[in-house]
N, C-alpha and C. Protein backbone atom coordinates (compact mmCIF):
# COMPACT_ATOMS: atom_id res chain seq x y z
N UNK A 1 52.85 46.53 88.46
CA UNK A 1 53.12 47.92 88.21
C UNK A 1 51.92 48.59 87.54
N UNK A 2 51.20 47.76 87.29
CA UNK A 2 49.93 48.65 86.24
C UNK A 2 49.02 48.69 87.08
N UNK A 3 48.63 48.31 87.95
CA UNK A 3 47.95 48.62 89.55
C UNK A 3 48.68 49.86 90.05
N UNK A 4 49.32 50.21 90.36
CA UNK A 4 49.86 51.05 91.00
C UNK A 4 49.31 52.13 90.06
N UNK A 5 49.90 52.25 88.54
CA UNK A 5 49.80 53.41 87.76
C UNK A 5 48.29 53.86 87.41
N UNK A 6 47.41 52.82 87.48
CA UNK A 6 46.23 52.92 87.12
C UNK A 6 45.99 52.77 85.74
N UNK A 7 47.07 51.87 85.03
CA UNK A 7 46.36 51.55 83.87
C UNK A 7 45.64 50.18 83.04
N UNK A 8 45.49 49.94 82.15
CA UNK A 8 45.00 48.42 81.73
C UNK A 8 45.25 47.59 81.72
N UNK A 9 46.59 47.85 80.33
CA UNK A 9 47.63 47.26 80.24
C UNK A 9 47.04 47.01 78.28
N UNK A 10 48.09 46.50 77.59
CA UNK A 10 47.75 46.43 76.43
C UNK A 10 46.41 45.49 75.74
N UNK A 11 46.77 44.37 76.77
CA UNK A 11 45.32 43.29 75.94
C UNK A 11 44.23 43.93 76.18
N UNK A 12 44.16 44.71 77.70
CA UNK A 12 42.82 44.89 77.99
C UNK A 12 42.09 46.44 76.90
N UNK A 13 43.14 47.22 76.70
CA UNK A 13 43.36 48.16 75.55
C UNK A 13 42.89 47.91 74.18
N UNK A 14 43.54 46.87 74.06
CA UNK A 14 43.00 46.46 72.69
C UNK A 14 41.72 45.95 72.56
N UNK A 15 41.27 45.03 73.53
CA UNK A 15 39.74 44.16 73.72
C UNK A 15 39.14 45.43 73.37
N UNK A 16 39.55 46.66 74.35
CA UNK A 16 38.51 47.86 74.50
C UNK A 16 38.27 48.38 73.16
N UNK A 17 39.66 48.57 72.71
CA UNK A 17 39.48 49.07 70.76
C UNK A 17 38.88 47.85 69.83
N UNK A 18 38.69 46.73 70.11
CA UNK A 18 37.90 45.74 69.40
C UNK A 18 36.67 46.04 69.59
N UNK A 19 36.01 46.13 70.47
CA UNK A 19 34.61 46.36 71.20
C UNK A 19 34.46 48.02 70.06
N UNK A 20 35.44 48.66 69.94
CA UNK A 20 34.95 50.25 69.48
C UNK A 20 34.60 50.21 68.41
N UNK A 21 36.03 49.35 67.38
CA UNK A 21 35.35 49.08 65.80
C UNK A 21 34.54 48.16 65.67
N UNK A 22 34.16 47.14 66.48
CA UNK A 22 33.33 46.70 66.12
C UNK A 22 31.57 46.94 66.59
N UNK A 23 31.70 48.31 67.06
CA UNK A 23 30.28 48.79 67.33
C UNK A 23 29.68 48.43 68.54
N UNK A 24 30.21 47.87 69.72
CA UNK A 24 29.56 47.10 70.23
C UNK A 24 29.56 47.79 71.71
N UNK A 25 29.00 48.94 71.45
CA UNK A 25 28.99 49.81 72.78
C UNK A 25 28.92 49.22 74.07
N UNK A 26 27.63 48.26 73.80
CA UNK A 26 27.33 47.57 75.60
C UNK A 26 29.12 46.88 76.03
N UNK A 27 29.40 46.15 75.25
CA UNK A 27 30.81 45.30 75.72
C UNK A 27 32.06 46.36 75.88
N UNK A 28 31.78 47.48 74.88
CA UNK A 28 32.63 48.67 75.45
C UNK A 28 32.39 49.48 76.49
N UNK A 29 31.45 49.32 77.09
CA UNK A 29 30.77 50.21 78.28
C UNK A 29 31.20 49.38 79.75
N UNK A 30 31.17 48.11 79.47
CA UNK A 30 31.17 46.84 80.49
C UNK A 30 32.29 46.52 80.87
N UNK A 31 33.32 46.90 79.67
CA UNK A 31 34.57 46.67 79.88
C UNK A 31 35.27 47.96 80.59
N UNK A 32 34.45 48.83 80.08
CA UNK A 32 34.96 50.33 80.80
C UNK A 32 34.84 50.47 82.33
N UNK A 33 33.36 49.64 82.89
CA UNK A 33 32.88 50.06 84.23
C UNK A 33 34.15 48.52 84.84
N UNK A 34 34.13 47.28 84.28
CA UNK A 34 35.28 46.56 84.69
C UNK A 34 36.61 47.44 85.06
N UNK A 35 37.16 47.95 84.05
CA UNK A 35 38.22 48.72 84.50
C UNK A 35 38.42 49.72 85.49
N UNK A 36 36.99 50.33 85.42
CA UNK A 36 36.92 51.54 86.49
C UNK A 36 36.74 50.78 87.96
N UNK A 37 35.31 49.75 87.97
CA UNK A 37 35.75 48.94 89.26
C UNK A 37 36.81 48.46 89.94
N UNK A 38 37.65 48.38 89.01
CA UNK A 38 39.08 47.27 89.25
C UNK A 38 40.15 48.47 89.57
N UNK A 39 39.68 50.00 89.64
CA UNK A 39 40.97 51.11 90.56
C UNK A 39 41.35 51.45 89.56
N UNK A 40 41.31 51.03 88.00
CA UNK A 40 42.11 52.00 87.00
C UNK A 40 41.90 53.68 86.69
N UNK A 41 42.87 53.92 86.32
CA UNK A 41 42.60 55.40 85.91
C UNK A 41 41.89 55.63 84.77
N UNK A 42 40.96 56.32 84.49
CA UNK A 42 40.58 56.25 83.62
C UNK A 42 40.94 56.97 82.69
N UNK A 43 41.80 58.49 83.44
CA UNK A 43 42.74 59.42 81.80
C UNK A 43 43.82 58.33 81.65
N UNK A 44 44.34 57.63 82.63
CA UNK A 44 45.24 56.31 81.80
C UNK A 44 44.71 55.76 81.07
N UNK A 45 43.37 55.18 81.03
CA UNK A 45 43.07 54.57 80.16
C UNK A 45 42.61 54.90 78.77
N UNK A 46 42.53 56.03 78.91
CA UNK A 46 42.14 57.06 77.42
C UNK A 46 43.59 57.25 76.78
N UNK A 47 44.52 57.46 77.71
CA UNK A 47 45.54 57.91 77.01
C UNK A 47 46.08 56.41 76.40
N UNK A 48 46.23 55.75 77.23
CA UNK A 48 46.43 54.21 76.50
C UNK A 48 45.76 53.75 75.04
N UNK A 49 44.55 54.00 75.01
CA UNK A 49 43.53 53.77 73.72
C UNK A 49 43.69 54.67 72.59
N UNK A 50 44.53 56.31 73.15
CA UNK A 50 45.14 57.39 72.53
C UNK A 50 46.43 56.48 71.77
N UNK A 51 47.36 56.10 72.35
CA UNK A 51 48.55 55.43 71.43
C UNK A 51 48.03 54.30 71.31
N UNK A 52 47.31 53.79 71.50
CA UNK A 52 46.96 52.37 70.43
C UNK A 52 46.44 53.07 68.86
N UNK A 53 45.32 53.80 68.94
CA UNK A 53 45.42 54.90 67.93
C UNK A 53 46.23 55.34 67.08
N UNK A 54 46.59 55.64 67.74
CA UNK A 54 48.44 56.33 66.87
C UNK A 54 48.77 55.36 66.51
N UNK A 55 49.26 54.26 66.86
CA UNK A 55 49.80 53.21 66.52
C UNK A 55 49.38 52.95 65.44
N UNK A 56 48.03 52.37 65.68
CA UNK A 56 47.02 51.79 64.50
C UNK A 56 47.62 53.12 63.09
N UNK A 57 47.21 54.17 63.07
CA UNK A 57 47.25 55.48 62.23
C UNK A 57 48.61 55.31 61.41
N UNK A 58 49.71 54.81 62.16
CA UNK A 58 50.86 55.16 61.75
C UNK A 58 51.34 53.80 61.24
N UNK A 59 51.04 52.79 61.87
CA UNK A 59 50.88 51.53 61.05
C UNK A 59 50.46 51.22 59.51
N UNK A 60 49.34 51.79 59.45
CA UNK A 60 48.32 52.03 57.92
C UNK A 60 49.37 53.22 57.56
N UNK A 61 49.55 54.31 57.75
CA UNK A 61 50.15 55.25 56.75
C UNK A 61 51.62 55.28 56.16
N UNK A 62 52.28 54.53 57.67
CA UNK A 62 53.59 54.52 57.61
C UNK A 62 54.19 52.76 57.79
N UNK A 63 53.69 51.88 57.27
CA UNK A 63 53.81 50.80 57.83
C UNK A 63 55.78 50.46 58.13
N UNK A 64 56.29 51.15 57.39
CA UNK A 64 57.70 50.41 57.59
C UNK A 64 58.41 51.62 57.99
N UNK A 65 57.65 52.72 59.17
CA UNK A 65 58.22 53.75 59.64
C UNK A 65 58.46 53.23 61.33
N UNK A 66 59.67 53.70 61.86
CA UNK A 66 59.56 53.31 63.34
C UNK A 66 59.21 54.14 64.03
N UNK A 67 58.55 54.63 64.32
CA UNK A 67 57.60 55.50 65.10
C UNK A 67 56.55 55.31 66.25
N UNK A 68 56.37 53.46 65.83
CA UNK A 68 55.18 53.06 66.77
C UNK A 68 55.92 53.09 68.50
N UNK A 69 54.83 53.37 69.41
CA UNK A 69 55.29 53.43 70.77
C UNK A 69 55.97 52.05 71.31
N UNK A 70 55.97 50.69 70.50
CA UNK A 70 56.16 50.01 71.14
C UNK A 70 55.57 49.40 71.99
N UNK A 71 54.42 49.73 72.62
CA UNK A 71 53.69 48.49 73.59
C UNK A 71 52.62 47.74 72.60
N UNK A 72 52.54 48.03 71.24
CA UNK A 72 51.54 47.05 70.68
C UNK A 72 52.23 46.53 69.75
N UNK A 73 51.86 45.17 69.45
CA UNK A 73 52.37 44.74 68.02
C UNK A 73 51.24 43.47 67.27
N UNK A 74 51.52 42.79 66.12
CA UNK A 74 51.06 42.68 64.93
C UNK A 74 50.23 41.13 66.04
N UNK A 75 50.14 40.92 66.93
CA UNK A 75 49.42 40.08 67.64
C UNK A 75 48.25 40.27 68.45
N UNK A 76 48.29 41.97 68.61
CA UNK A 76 47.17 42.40 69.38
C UNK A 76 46.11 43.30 68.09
């Protein structure tokens, strides 16, 4: 189903937000043109990296609020 929609999917989401905080543009760039080669969407994939964001944000501010979207948790 994530073929079809054009999106990552969460691990590949997160790798991408690992690569961001940890500065490492080339492996974030590589992973980006991977995804784009591989048919993803790429406003899917922004918007995906958008609620991992949120997530992350609301995690740190609100940790014992339920609010998170649900596709990430304390493993990714």
């Amino acid at each position: 189903m994530l073929e079809v929609l054009g999106l990552a999917g969460n691990l590949q989401t997160a790798q991408l937000m690992e690569h961001l905080l940890n500065r490492d543009v080339p492996a974030a760039l590589l992973l980006l043109e991977q995804l784009y080669d591989g048919g993803k969407d790429m406003g899917a994939v922004l918007s995906e990296l958008s609620t991992l964001t949120r997530d992350l944000l609301l995690r740190k501010t609100a940790p014992k609020g339920d609010l998170l979207s649900g596709g990430y948790d304390e493993a990714l």
